[in-house]
Each structure stands twice: as structure tokens, then as C-alpha cells.
PDB file of N, CA and C in Angstrom:
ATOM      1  N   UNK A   1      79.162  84.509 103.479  1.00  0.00           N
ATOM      2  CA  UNK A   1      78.984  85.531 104.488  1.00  0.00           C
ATOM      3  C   UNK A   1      77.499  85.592 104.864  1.00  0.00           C
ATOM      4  N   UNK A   2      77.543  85.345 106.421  1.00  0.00           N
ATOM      5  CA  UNK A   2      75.862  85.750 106.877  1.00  0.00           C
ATOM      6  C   UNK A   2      75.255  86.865 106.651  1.00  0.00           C
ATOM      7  N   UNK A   3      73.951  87.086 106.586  1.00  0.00           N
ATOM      8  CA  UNK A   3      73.702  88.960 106.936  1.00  0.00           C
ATOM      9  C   UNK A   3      74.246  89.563 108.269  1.00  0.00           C
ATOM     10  N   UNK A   4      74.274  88.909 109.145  1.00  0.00           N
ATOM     11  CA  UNK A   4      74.555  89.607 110.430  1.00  0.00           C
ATOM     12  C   UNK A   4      76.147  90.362 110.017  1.00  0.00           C
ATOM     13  N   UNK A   5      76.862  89.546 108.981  1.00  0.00           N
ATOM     14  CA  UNK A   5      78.053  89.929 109.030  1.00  0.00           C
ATOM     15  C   UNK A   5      78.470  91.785 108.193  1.00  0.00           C
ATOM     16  N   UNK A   6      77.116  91.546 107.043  1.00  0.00           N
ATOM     17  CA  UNK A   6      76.668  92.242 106.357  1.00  0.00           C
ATOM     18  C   UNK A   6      76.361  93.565 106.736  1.00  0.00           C
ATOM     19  N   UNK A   7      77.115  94.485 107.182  1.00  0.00           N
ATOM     20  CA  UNK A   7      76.878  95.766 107.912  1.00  0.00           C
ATOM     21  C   UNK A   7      76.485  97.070 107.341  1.00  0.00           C
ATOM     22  N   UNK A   8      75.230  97.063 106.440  1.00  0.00           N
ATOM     23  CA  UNK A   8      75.153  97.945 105.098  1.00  0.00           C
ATOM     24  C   UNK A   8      73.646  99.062 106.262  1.00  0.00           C
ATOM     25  N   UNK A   9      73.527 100.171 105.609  1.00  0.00           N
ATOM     26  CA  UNK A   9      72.521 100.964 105.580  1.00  0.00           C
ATOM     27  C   UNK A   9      70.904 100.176 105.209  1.00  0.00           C
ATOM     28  N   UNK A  10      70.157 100.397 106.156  1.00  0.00           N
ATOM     29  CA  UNK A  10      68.790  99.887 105.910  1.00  0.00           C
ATOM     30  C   UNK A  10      67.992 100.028 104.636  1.00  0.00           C
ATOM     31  N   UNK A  11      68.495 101.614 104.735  1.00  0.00           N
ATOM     32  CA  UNK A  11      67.468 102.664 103.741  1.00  0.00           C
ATOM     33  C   UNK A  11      68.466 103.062 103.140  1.00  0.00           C
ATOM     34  N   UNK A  12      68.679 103.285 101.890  1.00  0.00           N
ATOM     35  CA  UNK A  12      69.786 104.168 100.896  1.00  0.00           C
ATOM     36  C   UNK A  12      69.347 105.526 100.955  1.00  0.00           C
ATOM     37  N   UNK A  13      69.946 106.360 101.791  1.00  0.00           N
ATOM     38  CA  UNK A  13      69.898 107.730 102.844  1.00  0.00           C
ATOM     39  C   UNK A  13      71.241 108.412 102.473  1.00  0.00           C
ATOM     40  N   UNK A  14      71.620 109.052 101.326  1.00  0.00           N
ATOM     41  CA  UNK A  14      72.838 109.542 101.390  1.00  0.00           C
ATOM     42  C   UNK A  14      73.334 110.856 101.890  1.00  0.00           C
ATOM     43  N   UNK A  15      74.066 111.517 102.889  1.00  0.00           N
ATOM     44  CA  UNK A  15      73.919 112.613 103.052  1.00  0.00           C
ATOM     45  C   UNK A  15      75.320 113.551 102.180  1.00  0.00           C
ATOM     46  N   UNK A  16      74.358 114.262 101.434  1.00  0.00           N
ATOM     47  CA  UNK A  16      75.052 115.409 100.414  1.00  0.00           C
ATOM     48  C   UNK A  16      75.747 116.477 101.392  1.00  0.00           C
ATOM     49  N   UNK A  17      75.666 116.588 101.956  1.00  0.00           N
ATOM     50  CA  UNK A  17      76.402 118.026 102.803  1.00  0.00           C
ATOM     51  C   UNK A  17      78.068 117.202 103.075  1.00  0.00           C
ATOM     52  N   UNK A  18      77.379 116.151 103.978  1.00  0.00           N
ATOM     53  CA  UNK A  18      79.127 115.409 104.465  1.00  0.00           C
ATOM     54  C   UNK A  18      79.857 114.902 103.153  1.00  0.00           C
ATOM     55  N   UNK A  19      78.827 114.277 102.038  1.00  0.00           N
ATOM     56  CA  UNK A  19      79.114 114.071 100.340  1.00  0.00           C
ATOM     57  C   UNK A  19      80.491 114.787 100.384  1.00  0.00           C
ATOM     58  N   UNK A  20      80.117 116.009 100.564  1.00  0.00           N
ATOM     59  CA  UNK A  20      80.654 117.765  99.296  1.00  0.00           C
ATOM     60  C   UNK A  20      82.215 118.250 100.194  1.00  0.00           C
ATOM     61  N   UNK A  21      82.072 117.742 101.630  1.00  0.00           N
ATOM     62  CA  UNK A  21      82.595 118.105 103.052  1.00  0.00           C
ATOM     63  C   UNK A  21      83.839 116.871 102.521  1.00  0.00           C
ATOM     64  N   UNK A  22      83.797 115.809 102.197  1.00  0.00           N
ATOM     65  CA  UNK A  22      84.694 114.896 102.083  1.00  0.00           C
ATOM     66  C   UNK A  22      85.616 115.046 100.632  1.00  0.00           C
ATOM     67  N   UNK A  23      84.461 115.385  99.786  1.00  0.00           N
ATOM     68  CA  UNK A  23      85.007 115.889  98.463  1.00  0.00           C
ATOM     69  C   UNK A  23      85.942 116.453  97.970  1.00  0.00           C
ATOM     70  N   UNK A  24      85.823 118.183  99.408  1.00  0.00           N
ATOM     71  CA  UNK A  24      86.632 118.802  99.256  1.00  0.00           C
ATOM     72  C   UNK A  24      87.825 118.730  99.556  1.00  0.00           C
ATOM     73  N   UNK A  25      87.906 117.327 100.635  1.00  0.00           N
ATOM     74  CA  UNK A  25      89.265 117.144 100.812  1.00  0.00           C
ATOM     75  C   UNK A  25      90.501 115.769  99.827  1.00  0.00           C
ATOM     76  N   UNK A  26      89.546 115.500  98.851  1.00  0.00           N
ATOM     77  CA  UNK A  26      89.691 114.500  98.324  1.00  0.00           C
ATOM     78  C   UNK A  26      91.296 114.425  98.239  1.00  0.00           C
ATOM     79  N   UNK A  27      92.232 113.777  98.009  1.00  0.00           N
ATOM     80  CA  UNK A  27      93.512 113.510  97.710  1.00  0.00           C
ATOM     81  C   UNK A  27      93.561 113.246  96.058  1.00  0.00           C
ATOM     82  N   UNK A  28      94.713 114.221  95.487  1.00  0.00           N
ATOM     83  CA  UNK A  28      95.195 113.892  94.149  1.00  0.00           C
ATOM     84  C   UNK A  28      95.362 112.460  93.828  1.00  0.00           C
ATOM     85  N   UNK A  29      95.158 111.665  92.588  1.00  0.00           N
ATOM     86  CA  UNK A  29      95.830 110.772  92.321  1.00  0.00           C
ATOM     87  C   UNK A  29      97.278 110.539  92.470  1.00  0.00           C
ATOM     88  N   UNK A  30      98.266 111.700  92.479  1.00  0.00           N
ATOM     89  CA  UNK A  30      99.463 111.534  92.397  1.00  0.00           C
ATOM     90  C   UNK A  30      99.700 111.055  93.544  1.00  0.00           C
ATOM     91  N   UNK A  31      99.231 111.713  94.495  1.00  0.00           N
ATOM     92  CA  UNK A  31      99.317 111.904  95.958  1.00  0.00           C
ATOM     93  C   UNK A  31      98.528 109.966  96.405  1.00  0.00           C
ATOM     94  N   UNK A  32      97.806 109.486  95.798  1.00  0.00           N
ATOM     95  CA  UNK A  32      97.042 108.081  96.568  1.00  0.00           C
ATOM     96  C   UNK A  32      97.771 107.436  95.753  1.00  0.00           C
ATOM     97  N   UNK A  33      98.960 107.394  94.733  1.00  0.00           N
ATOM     98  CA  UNK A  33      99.910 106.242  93.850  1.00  0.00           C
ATOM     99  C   UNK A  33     100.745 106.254  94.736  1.00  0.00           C
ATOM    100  N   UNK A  34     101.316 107.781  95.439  1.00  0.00           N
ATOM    101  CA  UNK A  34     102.360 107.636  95.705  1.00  0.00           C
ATOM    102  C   UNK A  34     102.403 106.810  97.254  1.00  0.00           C
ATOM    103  N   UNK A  35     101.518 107.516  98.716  1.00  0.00           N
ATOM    104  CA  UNK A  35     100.921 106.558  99.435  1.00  0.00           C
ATOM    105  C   UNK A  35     100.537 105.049  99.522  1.00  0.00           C
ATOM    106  N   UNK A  36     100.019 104.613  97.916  1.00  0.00           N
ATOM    107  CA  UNK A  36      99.570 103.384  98.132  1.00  0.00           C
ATOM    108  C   UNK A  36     101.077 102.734  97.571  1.00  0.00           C
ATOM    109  N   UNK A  37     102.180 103.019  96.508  1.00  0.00           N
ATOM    110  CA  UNK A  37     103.425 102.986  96.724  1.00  0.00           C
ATOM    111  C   UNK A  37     104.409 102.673  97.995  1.00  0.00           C
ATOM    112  N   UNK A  38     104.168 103.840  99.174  1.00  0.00           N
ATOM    113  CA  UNK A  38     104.582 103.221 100.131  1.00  0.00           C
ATOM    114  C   UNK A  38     104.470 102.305 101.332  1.00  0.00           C
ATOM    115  N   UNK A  39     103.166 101.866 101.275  1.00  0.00           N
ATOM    116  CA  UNK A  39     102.136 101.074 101.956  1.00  0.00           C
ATOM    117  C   UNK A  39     102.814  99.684 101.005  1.00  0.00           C
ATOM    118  N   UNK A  40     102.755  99.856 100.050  1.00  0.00           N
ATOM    119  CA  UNK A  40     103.286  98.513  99.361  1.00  0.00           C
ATOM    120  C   UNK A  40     104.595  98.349  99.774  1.00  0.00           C
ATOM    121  N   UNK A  41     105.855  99.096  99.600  1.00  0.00           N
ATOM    122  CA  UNK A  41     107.031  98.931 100.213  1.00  0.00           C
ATOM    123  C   UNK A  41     106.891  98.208 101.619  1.00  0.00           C
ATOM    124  N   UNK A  42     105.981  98.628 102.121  1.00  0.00           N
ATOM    125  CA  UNK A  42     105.897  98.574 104.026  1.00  0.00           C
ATOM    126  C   UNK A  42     105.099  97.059 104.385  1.00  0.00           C
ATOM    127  N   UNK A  43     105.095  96.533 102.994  1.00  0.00           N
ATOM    128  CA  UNK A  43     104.522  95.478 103.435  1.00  0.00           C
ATOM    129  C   UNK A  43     105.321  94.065 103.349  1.00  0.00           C
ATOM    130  N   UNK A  44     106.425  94.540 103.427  1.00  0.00           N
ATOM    131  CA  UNK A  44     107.658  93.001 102.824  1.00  0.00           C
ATOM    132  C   UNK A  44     108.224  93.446 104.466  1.00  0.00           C
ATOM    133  N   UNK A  45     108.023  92.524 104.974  1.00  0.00           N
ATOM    134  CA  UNK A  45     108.835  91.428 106.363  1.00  0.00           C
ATOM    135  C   UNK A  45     109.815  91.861 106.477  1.00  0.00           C
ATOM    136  N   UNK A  46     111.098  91.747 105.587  1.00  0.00           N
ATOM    137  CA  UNK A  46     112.517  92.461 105.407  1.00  0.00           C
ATOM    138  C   UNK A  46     112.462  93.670 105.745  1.00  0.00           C
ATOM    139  N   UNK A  47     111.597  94.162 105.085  1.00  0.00           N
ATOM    140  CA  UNK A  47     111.916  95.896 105.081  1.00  0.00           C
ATOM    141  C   UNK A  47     110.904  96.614 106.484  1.00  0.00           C
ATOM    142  N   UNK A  48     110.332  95.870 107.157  1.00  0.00           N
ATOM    143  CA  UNK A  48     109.897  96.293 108.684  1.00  0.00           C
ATOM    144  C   UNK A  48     111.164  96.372 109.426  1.00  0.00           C
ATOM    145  N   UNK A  49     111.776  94.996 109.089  1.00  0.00           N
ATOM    146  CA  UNK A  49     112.755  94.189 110.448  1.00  0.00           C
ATOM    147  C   UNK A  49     113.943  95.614 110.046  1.00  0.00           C
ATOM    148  N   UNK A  50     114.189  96.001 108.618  1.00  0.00           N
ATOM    149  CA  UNK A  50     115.101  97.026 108.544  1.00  0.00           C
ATOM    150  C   UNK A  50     114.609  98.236 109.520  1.00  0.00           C
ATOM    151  N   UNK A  51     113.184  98.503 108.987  1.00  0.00           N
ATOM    152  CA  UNK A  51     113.137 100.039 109.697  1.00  0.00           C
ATOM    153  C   UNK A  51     112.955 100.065 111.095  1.00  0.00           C
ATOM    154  N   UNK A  52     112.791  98.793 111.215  1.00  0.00           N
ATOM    155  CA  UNK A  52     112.961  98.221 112.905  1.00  0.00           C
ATOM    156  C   UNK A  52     114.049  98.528 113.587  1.00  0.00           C
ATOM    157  N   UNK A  53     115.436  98.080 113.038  1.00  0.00           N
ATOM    158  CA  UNK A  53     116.556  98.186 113.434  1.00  0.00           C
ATOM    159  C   UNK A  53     116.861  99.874 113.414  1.00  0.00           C
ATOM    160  N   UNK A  54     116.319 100.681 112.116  1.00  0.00           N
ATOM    161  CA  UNK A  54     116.848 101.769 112.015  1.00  0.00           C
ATOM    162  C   UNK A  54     116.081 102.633 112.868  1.00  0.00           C
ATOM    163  N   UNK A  55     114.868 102.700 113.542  1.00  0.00           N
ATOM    164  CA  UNK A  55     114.393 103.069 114.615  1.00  0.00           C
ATOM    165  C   UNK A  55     114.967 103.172 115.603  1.00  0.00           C
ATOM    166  N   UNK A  56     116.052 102.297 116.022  1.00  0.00           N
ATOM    167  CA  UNK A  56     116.979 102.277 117.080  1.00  0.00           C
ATOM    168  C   UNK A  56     117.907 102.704 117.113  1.00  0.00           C
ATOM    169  N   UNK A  57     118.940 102.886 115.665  1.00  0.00           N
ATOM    170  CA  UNK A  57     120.030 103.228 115.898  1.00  0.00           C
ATOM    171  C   UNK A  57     120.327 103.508 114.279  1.00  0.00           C
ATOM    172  N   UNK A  58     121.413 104.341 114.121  1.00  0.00           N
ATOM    173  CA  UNK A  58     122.002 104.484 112.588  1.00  0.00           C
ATOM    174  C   UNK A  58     122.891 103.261 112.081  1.00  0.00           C
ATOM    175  N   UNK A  59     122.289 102.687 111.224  1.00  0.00           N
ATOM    176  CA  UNK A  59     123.520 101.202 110.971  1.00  0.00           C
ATOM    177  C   UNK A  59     124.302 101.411 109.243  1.00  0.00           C
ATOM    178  N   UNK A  60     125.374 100.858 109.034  1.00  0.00           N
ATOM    179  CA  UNK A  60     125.537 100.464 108.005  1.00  0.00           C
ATOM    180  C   UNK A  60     125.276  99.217 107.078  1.00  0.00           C
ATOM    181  N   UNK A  61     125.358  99.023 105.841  1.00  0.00           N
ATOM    182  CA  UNK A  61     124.693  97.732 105.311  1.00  0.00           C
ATOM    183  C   UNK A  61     125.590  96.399 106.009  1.00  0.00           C
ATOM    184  N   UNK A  62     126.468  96.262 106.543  1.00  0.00           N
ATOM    185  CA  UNK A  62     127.204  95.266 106.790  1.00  0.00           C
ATOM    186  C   UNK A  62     126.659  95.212 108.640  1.00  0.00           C
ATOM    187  N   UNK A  63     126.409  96.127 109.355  1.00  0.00           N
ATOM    188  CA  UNK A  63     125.407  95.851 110.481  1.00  0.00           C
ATOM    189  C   UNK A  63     124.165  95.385 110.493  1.00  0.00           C
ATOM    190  N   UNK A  64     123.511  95.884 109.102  1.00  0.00           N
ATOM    191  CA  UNK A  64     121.666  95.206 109.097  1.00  0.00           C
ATOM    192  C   UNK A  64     121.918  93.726 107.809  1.00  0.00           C
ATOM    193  N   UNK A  65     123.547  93.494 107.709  1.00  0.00           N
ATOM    194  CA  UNK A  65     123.356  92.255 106.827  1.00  0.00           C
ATOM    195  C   UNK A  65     123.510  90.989 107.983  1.00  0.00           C
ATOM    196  N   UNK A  66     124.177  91.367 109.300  1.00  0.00           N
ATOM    197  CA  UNK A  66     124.109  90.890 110.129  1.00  0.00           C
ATOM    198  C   UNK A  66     123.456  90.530 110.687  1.00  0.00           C
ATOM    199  N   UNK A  67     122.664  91.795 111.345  1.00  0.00           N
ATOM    200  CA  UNK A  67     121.074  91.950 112.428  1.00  0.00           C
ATOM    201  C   UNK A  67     120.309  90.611 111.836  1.00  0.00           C
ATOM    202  N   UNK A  68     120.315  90.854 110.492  1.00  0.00           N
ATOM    203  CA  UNK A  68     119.279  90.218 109.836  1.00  0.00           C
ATOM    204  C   UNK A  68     119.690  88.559 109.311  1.00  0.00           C
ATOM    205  N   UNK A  69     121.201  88.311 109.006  1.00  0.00           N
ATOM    206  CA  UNK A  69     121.758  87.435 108.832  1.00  0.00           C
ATOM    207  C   UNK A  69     121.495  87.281 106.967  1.00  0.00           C
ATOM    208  N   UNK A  70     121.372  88.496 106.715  1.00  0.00           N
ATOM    209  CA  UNK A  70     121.290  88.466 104.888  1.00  0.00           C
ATOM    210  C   UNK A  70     122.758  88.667 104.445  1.00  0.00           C
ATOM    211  N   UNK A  71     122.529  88.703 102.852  1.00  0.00           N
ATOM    212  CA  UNK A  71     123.858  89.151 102.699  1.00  0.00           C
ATOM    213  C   UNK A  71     123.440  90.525 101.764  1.00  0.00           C
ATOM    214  N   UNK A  72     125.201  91.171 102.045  1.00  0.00           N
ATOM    215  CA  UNK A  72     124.986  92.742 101.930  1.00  0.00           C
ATOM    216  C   UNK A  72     123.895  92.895 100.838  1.00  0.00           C
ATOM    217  N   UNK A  73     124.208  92.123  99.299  1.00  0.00           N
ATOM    218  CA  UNK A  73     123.385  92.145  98.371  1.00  0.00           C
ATOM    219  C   UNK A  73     122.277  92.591  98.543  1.00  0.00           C
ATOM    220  N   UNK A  74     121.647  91.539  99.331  1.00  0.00           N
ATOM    221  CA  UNK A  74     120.237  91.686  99.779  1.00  0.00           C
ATOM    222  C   UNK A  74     119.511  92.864 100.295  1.00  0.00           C
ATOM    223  N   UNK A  75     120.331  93.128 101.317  1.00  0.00           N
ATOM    224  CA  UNK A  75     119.952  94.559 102.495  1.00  0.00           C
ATOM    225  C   UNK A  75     119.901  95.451 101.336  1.00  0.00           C
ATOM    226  N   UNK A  76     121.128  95.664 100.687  1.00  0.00           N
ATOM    227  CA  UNK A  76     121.233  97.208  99.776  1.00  0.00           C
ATOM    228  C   UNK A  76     120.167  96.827  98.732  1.00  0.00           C
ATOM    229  N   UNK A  77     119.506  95.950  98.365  1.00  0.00           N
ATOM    230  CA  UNK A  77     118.962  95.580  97.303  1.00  0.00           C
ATOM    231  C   UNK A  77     117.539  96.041  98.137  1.00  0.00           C
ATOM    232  N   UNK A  78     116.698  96.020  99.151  1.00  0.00           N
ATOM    233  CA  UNK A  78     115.940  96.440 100.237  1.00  0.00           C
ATOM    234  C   UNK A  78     115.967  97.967 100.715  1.00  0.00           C
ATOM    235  N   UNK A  79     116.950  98.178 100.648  1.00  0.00           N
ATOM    236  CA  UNK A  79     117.494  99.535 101.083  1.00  0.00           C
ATOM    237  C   UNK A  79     116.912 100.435 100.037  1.00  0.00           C
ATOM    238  N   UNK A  80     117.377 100.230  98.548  1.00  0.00           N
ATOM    239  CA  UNK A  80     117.079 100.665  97.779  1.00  0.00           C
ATOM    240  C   UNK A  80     115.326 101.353  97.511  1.00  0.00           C
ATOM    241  N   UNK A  81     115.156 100.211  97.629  1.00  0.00           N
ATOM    242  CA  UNK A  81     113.468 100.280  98.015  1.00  0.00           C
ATOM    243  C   UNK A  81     113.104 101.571  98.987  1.00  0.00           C
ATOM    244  N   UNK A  82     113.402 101.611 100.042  1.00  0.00           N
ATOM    245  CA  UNK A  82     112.785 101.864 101.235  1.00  0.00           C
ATOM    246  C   UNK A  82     113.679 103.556 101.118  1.00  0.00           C
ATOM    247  N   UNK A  83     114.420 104.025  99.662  1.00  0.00           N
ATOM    248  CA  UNK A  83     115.551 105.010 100.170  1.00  0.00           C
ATOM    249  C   UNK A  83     114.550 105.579  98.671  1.00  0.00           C
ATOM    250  N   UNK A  84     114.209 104.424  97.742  1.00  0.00           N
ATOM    251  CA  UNK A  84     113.638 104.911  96.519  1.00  0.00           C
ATOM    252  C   UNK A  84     112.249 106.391  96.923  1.00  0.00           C
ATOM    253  N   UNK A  85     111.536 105.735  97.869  1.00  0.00           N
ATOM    254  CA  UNK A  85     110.313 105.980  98.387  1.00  0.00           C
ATOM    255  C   UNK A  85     110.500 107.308  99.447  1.00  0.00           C
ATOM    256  N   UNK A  86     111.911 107.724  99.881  1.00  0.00           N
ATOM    257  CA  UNK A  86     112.262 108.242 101.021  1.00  0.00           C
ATOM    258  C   UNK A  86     111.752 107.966 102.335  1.00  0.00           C
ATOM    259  N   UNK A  87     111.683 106.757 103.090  1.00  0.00           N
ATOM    260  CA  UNK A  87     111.773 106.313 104.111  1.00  0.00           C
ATOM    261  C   UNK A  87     112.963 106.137 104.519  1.00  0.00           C
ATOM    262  N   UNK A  88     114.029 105.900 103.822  1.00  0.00           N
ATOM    263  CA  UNK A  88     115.276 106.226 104.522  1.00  0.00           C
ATOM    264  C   UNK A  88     116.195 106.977 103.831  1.00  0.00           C
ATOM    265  N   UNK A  89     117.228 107.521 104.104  1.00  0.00           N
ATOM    266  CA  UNK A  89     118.051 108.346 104.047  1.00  0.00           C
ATOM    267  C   UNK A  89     119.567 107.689 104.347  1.00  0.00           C
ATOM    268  N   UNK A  90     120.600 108.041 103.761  1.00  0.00           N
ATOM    269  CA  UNK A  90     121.806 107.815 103.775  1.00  0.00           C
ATOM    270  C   UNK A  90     123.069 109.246 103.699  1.00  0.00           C
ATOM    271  N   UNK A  91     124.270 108.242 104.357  1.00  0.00           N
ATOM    272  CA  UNK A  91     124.989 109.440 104.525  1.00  0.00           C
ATOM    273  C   UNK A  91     126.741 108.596 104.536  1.00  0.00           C
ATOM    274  N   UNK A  92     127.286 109.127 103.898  1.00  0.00           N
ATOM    275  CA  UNK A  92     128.916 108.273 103.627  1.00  0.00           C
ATOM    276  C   UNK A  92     129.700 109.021 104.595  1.00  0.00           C
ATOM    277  N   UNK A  93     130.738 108.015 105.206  1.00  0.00           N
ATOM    278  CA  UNK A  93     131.795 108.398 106.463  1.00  0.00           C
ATOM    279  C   UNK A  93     133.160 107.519 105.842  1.00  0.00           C
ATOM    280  N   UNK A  94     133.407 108.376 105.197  1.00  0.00           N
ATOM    281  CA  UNK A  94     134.712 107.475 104.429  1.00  0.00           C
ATOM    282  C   UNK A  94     134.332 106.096 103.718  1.00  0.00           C
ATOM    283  N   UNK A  95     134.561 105.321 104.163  1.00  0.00           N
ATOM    284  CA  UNK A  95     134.247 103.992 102.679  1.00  0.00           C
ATOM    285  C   UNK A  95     133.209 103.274 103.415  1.00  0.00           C
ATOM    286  N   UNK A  96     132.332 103.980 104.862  1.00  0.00           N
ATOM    287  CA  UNK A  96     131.407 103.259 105.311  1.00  0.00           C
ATOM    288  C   UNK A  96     129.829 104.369 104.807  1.00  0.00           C
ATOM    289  N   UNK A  97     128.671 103.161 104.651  1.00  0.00           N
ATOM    290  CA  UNK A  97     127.639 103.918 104.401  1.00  0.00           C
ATOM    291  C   UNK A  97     126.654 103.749 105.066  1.00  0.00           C
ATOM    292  N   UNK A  98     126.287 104.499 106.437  1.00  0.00           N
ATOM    293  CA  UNK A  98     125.300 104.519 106.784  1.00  0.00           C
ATOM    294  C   UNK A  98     123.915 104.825 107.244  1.00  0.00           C
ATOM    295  N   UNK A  99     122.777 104.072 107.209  1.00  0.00           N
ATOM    296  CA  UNK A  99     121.528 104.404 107.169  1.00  0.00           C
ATOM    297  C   UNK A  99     120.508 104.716 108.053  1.00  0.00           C
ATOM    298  N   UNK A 100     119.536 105.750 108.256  1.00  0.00           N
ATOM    299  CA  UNK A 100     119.020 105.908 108.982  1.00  0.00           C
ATOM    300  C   UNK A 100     117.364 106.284 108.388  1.00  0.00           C
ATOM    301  N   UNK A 101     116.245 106.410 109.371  1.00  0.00           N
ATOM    302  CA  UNK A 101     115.329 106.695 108.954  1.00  0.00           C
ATOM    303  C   UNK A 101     114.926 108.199 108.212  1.00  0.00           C
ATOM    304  N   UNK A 102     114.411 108.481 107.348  1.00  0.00           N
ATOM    305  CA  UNK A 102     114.580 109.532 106.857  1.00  0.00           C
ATOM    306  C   UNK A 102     114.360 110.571 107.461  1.00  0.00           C
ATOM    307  N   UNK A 103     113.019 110.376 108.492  1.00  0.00           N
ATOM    308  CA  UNK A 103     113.194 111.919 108.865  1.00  0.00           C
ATOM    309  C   UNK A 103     111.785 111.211 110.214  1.00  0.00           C
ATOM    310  N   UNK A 104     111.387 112.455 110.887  1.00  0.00           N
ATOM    311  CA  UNK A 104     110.699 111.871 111.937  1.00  0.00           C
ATOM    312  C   UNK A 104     109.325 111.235 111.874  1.00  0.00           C
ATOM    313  N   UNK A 105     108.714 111.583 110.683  1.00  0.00           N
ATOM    314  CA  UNK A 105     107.210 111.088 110.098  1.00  0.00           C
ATOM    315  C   UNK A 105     107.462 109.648 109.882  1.00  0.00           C
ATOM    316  N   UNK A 106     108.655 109.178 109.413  1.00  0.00           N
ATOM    317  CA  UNK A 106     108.670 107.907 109.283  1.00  0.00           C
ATOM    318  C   UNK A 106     109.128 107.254 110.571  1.00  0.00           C
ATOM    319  N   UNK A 107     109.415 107.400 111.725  1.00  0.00           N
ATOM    320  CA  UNK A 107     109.785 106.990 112.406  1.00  0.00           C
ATOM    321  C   UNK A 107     108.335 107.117 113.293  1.00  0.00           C
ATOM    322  N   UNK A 108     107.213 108.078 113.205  1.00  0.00           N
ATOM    323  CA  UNK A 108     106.252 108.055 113.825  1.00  0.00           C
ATOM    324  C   UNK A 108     104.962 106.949 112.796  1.00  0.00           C
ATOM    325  N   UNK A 109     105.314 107.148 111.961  1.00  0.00           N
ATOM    326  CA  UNK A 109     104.917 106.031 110.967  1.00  0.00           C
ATOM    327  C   UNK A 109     104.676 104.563 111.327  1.00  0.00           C
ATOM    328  N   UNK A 110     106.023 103.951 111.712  1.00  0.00           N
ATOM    329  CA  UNK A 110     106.425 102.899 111.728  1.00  0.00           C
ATOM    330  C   UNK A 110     105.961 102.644 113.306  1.00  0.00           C
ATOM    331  N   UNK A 111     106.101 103.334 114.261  1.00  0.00           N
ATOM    332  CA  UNK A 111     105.704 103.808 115.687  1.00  0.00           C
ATOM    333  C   UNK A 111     104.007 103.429 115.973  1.00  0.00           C
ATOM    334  N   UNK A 112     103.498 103.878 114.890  1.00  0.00           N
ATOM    335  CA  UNK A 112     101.840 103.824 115.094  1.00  0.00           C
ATOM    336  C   UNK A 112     101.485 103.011 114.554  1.00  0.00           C
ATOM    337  N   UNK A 113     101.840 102.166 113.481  1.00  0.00           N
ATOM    338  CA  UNK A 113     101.838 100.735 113.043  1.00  0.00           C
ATOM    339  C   UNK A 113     101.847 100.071 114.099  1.00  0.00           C
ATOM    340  N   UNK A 114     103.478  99.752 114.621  1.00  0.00           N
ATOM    341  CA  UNK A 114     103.383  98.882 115.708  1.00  0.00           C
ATOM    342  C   UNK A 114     102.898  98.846 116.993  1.00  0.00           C
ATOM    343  N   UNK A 115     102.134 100.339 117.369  1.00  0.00           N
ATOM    344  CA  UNK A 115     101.183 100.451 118.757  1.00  0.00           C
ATOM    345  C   UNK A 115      99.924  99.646 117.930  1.00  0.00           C
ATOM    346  N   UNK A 116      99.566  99.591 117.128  1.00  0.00           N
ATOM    347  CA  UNK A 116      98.347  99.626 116.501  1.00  0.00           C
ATOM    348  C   UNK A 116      98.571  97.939 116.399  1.00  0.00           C
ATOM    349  N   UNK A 117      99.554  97.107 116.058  1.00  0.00           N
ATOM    350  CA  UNK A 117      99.622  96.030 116.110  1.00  0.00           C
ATOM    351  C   UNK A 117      99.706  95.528 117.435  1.00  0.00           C
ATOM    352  N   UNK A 118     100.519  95.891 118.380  1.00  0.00           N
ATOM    353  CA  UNK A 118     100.678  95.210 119.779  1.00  0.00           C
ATOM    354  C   UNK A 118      99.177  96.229 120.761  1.00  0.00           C
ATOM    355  N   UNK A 119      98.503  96.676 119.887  1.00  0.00           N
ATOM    356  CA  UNK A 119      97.356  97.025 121.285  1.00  0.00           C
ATOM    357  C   UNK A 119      96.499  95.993 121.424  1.00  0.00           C
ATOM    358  N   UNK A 120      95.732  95.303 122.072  1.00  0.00           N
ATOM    359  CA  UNK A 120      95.215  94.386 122.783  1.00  0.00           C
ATOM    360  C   UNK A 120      93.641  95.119 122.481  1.00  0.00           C
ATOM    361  N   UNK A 121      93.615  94.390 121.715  1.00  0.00           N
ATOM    362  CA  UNK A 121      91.976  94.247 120.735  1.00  0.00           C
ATOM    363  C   UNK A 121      91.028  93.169 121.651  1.00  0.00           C
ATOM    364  N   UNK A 122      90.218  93.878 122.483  1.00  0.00           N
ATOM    365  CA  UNK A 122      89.148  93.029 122.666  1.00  0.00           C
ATOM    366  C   UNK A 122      87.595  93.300 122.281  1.00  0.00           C
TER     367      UNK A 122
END
């Protein structure tokens, strides 16, 4: 790495007021396991293309084993994951089970990810 790339403070200048100001809002450990927990879930390919699909519509595992061309195994084995964490939510209709996003934070979640990926960075 060049220096130019090197984007550090000239002078070691720390300011204590914004210090104490950030401090106070610090986040619990429980609270940055559990976050960095779901940031890890959100990072397997499978489990986008799921909350992808479930963004659109309520499916059952035999619709997203399709979408996706997995088998059921798989999806519910994914599902699990993404239902462990509460990003999604489930609901039984006689011997069918199907899934949807849990609630609207995750659907604005997944929403600002992908503006944030398709915005045009120049």
C-alpha cells in the first residue's frame, strides 16, 4: 500500500467531547454478537436469492426449492438459518408451510442493501 492510499490524521489530535458523545451510545456486546450474527447469515448467496424471492411474495419450501432449483432439504436447511436469526417467519395452512419475511425492518434491510449495491458509484 502507497501513502497516498494511507488516509490517517497528520497530527494525533483526539477530540474528547465527540470521544464521550460516541461512548455514550456505544452498543452492548450482546447486541454487536447478535448483529454481527446476522450480517453473517446475510452473507451466503442462497440465503439473499431466498429473501429475494420472499420480498416478493409468500412462498412455501417446495416454491423456493424450485425458484432456486435446490432440493427441499436444502431450502429448509437455509430457512432454518434465516428463521433461527428472525429474518423470516413462518406460518402452516394445512400440510403446506409457508414463508415470509419476518416483519418490515427486514424487508427494508434487504431493500437498502440492494439500493446500496445497484447505485452507480462514481
Amino acid at each position: 500500500m502507497e501513502d497516498k492510499d494511507l488516509l490517517v490524521c497528520e497530527e494525533y489530535c483526539p477530540n474528547l467531547k465527540r470521544i464521550e458523545e460516541v461512548k455514550s451510545e456505544e452498543l452492548t456486546d450482546d447486541v454487536i454478537e447478535r448483529l454481527a450474527d446476522t450480517f453473517k447469515v446475510l452473507s451466503d448467496p442462497t440465503r439473499i436469492k431466498i429473501l429475494n424471492a420472499l420480498a416478493n411474495k409468500e412462498l412455501c419450501v417446495c416454491d423456493i426449492s424450485e425458484l432456486l432449483d435446490m432440493s427441499q432439504s436444502a431450502i429448509s436447511h437455509q430457512l432454518r438459518k434465516l428463521r433461527d436469526l428472525k429474518l423470516v417467519k413462518h406460518r402452516k395452512e394445512g400440510r403446506t408451510v409457508y414463508y415470509s419475511l419476518d416483519d418490515y425492518h427486514i424487508f427494508q434491510l434487504f431493500s437498502q442493501g440492494l439500493a446500496h449495491v445497484l447505485e452507480d458509484k462514481k
